[in-house]
C-alpha atoms as a PDB file:
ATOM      1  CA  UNK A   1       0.000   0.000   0.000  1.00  0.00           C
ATOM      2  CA  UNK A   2       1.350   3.275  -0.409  1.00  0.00           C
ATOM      3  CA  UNK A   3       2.294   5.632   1.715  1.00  0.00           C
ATOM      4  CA  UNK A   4       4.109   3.080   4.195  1.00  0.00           C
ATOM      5  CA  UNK A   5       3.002   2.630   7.941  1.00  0.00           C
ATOM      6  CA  UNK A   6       1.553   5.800   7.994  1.00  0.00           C
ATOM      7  CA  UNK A   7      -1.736   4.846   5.982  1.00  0.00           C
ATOM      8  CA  UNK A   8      -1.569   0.999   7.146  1.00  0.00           C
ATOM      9  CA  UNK A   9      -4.883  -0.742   8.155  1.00  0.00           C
ATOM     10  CA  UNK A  10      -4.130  -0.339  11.749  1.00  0.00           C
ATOM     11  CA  UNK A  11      -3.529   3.351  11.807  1.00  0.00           C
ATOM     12  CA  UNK A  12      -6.734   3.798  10.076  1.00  0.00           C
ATOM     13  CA  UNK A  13      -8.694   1.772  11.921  1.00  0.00           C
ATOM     14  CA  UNK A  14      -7.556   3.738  15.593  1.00  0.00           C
ATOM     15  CA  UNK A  15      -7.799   7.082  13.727  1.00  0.00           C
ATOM     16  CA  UNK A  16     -11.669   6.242  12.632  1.00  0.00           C
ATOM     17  CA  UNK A  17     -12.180   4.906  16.341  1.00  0.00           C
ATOM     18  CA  UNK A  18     -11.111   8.069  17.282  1.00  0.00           C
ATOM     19  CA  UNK A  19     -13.234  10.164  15.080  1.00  0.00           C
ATOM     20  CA  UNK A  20     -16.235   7.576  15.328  1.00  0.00           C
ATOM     21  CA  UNK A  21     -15.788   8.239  19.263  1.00  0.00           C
ATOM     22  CA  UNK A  22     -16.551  12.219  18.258  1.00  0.00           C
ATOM     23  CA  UNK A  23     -19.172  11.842  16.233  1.00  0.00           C
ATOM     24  CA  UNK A  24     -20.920   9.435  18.866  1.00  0.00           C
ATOM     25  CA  UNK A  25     -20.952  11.679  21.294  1.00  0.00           C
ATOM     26  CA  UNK A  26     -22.494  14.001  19.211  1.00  0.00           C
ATOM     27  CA  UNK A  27     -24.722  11.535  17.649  1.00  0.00           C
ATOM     28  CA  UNK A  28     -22.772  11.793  14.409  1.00  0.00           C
ATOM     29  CA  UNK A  29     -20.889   9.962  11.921  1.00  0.00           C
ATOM     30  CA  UNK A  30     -17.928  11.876  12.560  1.00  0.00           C
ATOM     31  CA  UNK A  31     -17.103  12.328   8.957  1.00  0.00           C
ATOM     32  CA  UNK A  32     -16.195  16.073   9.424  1.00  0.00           C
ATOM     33  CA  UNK A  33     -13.470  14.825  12.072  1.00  0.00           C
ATOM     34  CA  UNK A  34     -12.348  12.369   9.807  1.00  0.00           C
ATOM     35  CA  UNK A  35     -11.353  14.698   6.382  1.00  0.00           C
ATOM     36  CA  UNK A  36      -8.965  16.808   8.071  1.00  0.00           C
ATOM     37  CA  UNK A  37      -6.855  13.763   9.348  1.00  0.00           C
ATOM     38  CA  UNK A  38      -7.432  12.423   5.667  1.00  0.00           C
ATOM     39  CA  UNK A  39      -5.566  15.843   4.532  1.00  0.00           C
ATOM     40  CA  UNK A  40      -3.347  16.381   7.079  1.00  0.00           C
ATOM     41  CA  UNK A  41      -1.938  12.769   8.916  1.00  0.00           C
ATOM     42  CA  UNK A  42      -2.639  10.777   6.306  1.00  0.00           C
ATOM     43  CA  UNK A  43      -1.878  12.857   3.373  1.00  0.00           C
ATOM     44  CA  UNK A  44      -3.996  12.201   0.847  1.00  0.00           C
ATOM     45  CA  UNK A  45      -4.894  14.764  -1.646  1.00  0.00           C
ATOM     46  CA  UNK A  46      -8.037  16.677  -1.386  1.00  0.00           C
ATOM     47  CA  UNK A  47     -10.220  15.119  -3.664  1.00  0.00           C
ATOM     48  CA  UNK A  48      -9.302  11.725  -3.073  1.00  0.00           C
ATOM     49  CA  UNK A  49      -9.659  12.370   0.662  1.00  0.00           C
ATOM     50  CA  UNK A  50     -13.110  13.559   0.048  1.00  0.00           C
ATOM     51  CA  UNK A  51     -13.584  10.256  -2.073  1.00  0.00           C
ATOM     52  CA  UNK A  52     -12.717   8.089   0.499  1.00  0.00           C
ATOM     53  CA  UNK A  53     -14.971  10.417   3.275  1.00  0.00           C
ATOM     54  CA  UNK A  54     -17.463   9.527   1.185  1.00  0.00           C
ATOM     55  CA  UNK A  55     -17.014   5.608   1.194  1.00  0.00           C
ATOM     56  CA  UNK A  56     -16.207   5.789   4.599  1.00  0.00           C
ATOM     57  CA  UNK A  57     -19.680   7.343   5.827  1.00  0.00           C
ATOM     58  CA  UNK A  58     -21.496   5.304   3.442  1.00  0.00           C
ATOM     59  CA  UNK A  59     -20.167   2.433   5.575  1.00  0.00           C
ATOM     60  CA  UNK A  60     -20.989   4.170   8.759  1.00  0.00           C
ATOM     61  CA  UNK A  61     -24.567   5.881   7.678  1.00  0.00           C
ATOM     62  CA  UNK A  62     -25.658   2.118   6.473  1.00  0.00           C
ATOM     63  CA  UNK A  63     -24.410   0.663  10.046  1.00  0.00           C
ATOM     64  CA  UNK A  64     -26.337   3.350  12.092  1.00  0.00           C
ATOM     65  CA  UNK A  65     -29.704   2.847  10.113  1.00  0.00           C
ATOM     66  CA  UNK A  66     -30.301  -0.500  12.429  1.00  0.00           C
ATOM     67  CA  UNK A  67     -29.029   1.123  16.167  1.00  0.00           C
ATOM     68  CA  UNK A  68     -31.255   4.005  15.640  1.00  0.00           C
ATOM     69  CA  UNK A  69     -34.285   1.222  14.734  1.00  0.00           C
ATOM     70  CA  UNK A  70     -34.364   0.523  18.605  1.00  0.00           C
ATOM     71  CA  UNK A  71     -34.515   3.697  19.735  1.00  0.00           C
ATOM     72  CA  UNK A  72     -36.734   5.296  16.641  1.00  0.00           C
ATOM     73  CA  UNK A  73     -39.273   2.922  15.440  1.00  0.00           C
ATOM     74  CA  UNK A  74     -38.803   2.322  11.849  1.00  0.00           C
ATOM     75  CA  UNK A  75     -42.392   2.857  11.407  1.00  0.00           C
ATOM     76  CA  UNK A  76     -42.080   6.469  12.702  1.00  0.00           C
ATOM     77  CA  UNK A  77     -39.356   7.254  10.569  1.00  0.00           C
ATOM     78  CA  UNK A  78     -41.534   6.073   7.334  1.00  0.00           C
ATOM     79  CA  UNK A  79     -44.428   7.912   8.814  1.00  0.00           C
ATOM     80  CA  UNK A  80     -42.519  11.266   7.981  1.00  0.00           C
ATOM     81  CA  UNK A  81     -42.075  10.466   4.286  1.00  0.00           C
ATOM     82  CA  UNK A  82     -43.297  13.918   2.958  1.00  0.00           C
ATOM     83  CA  UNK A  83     -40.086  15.337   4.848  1.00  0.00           C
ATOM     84  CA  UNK A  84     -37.821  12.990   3.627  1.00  0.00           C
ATOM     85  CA  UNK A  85     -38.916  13.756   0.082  1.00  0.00           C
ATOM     86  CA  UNK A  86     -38.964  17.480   0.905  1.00  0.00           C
ATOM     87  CA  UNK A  87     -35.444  17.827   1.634  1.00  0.00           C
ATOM     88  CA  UNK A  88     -33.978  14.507  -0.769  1.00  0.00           C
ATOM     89  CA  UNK A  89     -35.821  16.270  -3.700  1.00  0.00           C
ATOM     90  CA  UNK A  90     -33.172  19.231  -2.991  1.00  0.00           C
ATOM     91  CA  UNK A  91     -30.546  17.001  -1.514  1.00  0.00           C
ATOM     92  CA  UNK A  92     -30.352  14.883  -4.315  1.00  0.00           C
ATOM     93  CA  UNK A  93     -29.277  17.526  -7.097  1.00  0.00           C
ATOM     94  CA  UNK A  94     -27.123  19.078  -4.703  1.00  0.00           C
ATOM     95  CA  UNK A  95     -24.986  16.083  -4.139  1.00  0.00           C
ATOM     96  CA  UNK A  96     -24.623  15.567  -7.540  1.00  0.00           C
ATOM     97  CA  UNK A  97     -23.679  19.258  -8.437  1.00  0.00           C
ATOM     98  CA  UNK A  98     -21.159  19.737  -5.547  1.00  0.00           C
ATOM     99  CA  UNK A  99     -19.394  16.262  -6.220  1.00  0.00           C
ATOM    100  CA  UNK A 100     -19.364  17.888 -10.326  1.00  0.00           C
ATOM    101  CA  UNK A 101     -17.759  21.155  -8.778  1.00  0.00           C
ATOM    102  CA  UNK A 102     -15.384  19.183  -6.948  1.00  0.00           C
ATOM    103  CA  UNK A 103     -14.003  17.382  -9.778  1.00  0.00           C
ATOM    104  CA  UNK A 104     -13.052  20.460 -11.788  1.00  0.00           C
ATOM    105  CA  UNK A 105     -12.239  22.623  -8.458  1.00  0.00           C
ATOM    106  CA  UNK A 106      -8.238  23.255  -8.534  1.00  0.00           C
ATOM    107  CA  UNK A 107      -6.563  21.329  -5.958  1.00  0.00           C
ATOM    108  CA  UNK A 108      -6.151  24.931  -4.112  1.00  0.00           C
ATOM    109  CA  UNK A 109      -9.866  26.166  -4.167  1.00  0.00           C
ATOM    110  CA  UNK A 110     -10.707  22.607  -2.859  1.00  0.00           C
ATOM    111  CA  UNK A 111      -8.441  23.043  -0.118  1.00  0.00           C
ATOM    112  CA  UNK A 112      -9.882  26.422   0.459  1.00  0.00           C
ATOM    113  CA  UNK A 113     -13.714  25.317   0.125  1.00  0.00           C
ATOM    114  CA  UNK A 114     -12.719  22.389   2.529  1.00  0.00           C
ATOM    115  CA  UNK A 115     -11.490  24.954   5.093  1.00  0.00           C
ATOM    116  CA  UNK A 116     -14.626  26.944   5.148  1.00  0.00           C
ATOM    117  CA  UNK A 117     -17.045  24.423   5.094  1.00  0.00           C
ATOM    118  CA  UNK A 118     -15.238  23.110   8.420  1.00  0.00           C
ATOM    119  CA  UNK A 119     -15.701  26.937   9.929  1.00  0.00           C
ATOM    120  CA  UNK A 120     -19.559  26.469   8.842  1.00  0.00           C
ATOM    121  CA  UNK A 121     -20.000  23.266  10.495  1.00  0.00           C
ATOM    122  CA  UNK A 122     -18.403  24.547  13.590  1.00  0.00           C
ATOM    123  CA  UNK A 123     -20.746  27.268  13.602  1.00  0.00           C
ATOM    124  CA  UNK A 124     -23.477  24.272  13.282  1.00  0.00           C
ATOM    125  CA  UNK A 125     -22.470  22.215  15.845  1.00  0.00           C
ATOM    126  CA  UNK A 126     -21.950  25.027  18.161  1.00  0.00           C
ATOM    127  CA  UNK A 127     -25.674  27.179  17.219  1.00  0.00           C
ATOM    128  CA  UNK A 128     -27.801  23.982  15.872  1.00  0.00           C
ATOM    129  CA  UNK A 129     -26.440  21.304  17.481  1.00  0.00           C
ATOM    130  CA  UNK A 130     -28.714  22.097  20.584  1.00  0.00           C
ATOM    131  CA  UNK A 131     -31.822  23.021  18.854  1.00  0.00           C
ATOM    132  CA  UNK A 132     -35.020  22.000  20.919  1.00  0.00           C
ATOM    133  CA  UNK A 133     -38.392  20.957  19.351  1.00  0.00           C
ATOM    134  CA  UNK A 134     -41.045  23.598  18.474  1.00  0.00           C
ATOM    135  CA  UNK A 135     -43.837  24.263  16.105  1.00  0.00           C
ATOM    136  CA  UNK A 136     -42.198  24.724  12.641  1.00  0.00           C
ATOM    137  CA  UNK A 137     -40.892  27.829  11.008  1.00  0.00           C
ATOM    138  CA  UNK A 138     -42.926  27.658   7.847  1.00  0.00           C
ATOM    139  CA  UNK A 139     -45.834  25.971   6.742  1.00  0.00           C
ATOM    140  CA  UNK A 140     -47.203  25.337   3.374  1.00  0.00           C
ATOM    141  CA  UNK A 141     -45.560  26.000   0.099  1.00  0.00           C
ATOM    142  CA  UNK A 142     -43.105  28.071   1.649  1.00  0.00           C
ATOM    143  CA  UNK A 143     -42.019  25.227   4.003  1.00  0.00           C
ATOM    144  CA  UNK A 144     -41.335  23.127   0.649  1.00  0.00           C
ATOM    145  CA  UNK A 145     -39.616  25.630  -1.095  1.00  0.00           C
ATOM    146  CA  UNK A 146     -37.514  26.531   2.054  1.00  0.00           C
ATOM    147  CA  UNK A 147     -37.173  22.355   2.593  1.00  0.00           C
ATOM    148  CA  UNK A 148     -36.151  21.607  -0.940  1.00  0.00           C
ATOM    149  CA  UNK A 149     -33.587  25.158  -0.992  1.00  0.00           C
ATOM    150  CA  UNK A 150     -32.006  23.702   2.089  1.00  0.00           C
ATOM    151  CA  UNK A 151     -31.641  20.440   1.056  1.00  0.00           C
ATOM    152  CA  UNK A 152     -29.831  21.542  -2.219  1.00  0.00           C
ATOM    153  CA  UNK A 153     -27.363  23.193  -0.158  1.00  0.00           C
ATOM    154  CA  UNK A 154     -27.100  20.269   2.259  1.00  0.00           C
ATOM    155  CA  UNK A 155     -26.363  18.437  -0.258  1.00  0.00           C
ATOM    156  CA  UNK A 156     -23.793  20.585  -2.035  1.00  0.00           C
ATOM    157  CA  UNK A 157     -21.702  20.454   1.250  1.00  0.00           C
ATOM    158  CA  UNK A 158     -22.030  16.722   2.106  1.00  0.00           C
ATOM    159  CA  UNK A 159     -20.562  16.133  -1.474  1.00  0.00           C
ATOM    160  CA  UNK A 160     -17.900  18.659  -1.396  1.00  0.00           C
ATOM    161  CA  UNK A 161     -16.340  16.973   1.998  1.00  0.00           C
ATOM    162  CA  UNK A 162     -17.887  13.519   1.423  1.00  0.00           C
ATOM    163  CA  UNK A 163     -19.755  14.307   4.953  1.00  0.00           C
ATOM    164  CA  UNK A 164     -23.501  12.899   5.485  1.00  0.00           C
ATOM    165  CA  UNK A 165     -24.274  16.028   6.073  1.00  0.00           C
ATOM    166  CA  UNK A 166     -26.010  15.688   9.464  1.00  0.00           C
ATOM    167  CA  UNK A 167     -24.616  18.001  10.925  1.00  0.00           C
ATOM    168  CA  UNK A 168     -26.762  20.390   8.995  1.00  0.00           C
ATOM    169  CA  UNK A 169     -29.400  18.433   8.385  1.00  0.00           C
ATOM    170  CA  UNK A 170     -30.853  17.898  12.222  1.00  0.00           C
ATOM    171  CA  UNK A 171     -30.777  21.554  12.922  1.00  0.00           C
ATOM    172  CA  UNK A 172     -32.725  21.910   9.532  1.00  0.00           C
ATOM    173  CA  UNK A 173     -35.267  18.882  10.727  1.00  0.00           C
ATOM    174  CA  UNK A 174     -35.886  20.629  13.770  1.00  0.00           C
ATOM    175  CA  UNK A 175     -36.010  23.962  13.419  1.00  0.00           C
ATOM    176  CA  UNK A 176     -37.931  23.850   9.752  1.00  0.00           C
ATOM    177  CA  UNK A 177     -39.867  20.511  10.103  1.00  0.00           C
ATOM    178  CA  UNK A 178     -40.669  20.958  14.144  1.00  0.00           C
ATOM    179  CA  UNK A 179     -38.924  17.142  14.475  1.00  0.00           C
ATOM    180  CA  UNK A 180     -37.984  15.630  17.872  1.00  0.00           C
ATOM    181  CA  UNK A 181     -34.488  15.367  18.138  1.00  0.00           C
ATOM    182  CA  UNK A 182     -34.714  11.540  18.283  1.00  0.00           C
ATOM    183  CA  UNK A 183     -36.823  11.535  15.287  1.00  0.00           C
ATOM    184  CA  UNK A 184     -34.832  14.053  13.202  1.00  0.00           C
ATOM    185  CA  UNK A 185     -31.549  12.021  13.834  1.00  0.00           C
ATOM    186  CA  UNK A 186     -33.410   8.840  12.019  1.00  0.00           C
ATOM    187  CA  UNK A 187     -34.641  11.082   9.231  1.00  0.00           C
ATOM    188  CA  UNK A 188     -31.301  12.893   8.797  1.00  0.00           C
ATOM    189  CA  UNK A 189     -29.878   9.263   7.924  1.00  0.00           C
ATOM    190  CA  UNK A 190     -33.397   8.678   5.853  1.00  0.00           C
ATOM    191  CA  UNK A 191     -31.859  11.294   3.747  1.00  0.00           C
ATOM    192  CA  UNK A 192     -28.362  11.428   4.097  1.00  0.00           C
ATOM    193  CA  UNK A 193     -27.964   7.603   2.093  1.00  0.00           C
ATOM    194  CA  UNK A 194     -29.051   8.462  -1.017  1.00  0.00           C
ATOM    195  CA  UNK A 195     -27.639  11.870  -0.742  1.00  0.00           C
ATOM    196  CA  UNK A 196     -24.876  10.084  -0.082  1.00  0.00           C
ATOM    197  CA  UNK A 197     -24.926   7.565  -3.069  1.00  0.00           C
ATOM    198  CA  UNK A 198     -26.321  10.473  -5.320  1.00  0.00           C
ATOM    199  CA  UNK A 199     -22.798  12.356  -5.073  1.00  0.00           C
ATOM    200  CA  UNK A 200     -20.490   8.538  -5.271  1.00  0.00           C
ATOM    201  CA  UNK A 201     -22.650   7.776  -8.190  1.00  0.00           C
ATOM    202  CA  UNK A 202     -21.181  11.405  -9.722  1.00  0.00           C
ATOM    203  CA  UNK A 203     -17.353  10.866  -7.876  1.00  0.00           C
ATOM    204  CA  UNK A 204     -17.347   7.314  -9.802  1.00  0.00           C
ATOM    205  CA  UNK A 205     -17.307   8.724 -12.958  1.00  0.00           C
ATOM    206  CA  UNK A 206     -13.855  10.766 -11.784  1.00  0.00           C
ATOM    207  CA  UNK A 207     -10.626   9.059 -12.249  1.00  0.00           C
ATOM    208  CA  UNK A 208     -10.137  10.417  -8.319  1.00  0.00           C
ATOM    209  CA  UNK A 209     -12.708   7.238  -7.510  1.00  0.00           C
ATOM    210  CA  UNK A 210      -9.911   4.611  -8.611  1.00  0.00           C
ATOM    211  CA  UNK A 211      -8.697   5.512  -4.997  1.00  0.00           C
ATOM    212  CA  UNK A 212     -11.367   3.840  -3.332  1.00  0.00           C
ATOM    213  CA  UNK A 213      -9.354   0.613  -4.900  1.00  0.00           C
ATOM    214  CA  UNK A 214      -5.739   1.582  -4.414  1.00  0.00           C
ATOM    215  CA  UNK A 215      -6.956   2.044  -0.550  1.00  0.00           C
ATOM    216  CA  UNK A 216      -9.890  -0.840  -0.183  1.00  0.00           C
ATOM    217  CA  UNK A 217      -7.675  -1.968   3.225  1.00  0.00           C
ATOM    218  CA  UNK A 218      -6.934   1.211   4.385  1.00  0.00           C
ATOM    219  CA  UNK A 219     -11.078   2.323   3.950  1.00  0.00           C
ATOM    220  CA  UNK A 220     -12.425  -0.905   5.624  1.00  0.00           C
ATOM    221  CA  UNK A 221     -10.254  -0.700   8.366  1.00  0.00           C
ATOM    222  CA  UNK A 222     -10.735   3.239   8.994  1.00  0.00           C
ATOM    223  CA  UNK A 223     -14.944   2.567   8.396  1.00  0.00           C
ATOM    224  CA  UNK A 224     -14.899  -0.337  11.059  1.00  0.00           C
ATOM    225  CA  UNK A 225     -13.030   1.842  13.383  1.00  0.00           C
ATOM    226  CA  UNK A 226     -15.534   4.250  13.079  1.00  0.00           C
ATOM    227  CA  UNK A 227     -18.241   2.106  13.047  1.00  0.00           C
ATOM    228  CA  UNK A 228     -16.401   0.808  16.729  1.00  0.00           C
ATOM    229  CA  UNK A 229     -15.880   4.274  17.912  1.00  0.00           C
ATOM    230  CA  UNK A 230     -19.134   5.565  17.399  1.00  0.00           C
ATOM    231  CA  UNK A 231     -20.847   3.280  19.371  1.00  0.00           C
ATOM    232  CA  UNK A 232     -18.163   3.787  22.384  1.00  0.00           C
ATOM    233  CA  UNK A 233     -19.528   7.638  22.158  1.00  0.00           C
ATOM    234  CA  UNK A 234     -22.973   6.608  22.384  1.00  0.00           C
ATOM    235  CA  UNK A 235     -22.143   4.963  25.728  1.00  0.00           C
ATOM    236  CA  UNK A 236     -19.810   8.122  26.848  1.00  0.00           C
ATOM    237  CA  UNK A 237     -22.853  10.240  25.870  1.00  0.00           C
ATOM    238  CA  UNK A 238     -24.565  10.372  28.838  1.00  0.00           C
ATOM    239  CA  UNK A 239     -20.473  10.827  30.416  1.00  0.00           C
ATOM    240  CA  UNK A 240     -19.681  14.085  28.648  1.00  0.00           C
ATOM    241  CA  UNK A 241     -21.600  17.415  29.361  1.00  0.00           C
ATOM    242  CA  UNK A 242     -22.662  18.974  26.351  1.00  0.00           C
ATOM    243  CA  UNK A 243     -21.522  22.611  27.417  1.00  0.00           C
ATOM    244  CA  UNK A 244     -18.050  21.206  27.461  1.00  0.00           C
ATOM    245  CA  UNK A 245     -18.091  18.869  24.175  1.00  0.00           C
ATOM    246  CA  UNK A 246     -19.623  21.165  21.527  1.00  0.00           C
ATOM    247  CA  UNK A 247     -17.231  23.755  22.195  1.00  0.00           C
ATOM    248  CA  UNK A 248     -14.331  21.274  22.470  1.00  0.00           C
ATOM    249  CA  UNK A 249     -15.338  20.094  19.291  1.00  0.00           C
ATOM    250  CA  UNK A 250     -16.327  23.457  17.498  1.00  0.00           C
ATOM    251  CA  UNK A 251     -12.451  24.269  18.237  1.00  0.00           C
ATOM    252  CA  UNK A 252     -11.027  20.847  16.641  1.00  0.00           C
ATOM    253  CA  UNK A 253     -12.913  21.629  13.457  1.00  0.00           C
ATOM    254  CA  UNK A 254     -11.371  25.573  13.314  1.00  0.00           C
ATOM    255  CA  UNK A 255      -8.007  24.160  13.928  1.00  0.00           C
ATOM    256  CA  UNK A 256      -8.446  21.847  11.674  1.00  0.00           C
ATOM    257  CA  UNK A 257     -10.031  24.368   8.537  1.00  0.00           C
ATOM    258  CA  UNK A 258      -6.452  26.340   9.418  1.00  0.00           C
ATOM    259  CA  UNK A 259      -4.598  23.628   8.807  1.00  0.00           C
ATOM    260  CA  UNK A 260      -6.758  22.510   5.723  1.00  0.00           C
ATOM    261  CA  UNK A 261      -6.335  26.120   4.204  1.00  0.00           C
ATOM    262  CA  UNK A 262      -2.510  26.388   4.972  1.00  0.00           C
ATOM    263  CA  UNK A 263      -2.190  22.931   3.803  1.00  0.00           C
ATOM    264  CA  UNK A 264      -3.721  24.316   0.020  1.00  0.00           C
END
């Protein structure tokens, strides 16, 4: 494999239990966490690091579809299907365009675009993360416009950094929709996987994709790591006050867009 020890299967698989562990305590995939180490320890270049993101969470997303069946009746989730078309209909276009605009990107503006998209999510994490059920913003026509708007961007972002894109997506369940937090985290992955597979249908068609190949040991160990890790943050959750963790975390992912920008 190249790259030597650094990118070996065992490295990858403690640096996704690492970043699983993150996004688990956040009830996350952790995918945000896990580009910048992509960039910066493991040195891969931008777009390929997205590509293998991308892989990555698909791994993940499909894994956490069952957990969240015994706390979120699947039933429930299927009972909200007019959401989950509302924001997919948006979602689905915008994966595809932002994984287009990341293939013709220059390495530099990718770098760039990577770096503030990490300051955005921070901002996310820190100002969404903590949103609290209500009645919904809009209702009506505008609630479908604003639902499919959103979901376009949402989309654009989880293909640029190969993210699911929850992060953005439970804040927009929430606040828009009026979801329960349980419930929104089930929809966000109702969404997120053919998001998800919308944007890797349009990154396979990339010679950047053959890297997915080169790197098949390095991305099965890194997604069962994070597969690992993020159920080790579920159990921490309960450990870990949130008005400690979301700013500790907020900080990781501006260090990390520094590094990211320096780095293009």
């Amino acid at each position: 494999m190249t790259g030597g020890p650094r990118r070996s299967p065992a490295a990858a698989f403690a640096a996704g239990a690492g970043v699983g562990t993150l996004g688990g305590l956040i009830g996350l995939g952790g995918a945000e966490f896990r580009l910048p180490l992509l960039i910066g320890l493991f040195r891969f270049p931008a777009l390929e690091a997205v590509v293998l993101n991308k892989a990555t969470s698909l791994v993940v997303v499909a894994a956490a579809l069952p957990f969240r069946g015994m706390a979120v009746p699947l039933a429930e989730v299927a009972a909200a299907w007019p959401v989950i078309l509302n924001l997919a209909a948006g979602s689905l276009v915008g994966a595809w365009a932002g994984a287009g605009w990341a293939t013709r990107l220059s390495a530099r503006a990718l770098y760039r675009t990577i770096a503030v998209l990490l300051v955005v999510i921070a901002a996310a994490l820190m100002f969404g993360h903590d949103a609290r059920a209500a009645q919904p913003l809009l209702t009506g026509p505008a609630q479908v416009v604003a639902g499919v708007a959103l979901g376009f961007g949402i989309g654009v972002v989880a293909s640029l950094m190969g993210v699911a894109g929850g992060e953005l997506l439970i804040p927009t369940l929430i606040l828009l929709f009026g979801a329960d937090v349980k419930l929104a985290g089930s929809l966000s992955l109702a969404v997120s996987l053919p998001t998800m597979l919308a944007g890797f249908a349009r990154y396979s068609r990339d010679r950047s994709f053959a890297a997915i190949g080169r790197n098949r040991g390095f991305v099965a160990a890194m997604a069962a790591g994070s597969v690992a890790g993020a159920f080790t943050g579920g159990l921490l959750l309960s450990v870990v006050p949130g008005a400690v963790l979301l700013p500790a975390l907020a900080a990781i992912l501006l260090v990390s867009a520094v590094k990211v920008w320096r780095h293009g």
